[in-house]
Protein backbone atom coordinates (compact mmCIF):
# COMPACT_ATOMS: atom_id res chain seq x y z
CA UNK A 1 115.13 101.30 114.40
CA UNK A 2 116.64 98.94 117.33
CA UNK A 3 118.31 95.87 116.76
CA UNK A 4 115.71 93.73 118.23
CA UNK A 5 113.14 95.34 115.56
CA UNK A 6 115.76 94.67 113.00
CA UNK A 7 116.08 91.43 114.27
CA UNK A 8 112.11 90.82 114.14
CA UNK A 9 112.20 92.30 110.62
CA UNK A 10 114.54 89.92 109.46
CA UNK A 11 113.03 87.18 110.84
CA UNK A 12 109.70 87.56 109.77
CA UNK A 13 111.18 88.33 106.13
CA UNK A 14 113.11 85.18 106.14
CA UNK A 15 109.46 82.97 107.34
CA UNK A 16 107.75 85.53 104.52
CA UNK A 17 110.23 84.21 101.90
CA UNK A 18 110.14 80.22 102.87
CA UNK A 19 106.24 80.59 102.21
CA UNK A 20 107.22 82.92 98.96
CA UNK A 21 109.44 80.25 97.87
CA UNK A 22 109.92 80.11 93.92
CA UNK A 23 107.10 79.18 92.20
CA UNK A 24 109.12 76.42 90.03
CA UNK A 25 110.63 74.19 92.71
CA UNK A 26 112.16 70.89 91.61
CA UNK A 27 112.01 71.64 87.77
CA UNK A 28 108.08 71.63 88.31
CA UNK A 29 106.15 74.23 88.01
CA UNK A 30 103.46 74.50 91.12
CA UNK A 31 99.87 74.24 90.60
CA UNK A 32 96.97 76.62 90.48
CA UNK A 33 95.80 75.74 93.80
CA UNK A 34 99.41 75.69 95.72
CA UNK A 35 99.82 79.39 94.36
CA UNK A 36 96.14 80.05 95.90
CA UNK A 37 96.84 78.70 98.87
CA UNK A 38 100.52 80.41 99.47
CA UNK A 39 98.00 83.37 98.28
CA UNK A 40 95.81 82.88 101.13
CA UNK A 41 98.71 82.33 103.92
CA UNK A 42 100.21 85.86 102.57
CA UNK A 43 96.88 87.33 102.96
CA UNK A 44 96.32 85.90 106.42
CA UNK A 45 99.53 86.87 107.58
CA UNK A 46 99.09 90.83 105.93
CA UNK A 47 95.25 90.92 107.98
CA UNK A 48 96.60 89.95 111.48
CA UNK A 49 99.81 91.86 111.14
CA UNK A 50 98.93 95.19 109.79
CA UNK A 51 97.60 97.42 111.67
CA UNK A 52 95.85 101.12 110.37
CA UNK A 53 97.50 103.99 110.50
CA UNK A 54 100.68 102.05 111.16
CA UNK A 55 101.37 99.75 108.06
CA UNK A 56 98.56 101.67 105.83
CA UNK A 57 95.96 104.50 105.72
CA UNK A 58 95.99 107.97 105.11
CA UNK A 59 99.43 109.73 104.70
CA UNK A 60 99.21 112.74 106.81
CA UNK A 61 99.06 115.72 105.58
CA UNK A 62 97.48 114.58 102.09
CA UNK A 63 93.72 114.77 103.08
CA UNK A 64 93.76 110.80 101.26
C-alpha cells in the first residue's frame, strides 16, 4: 500500500476507535441504548464503506 492509503487507514481507524470508545467511560458503565446506538453508527459506517468483492464476498478460487 501507499502512504496516502496508509494515511486514510489510519485515519479512519482513529474516527472508528473515538466512536468504539470503552464502554465504561467515567467509572460508569454506558447504557443499553448508547451501546445500540454506537451499534448502529458501526453498522452505518460498514454499509456505505464496504464494497463486494472488495471488503467481502467470495474468496476466489473457493467456489464460496
Amino acid at each position: 500500500m501507499t502512504k496516502e492509503w496508509n494515511d486514510i487507514i489510519d485515519k479512519e481507524e482513529d474516527e472508528l476507535n473515538s466512536i468504539l470508545a470503552p464502554v465504561v467511560t467515567n467509572h460508569q458503565i454506558a447504557t443499553t441504548e448508547e451501546i445500540i446506538q454506537r451499534v448502529a453508527i458501526i453498522q452505518d459506517v460498514m454499509k456505505r464503506v464496504m464494497q463486494e468483492g472488495e471488503h467481502f464476498g467470495v474468496i476466489p478460487g473457493t467456489g464460496s
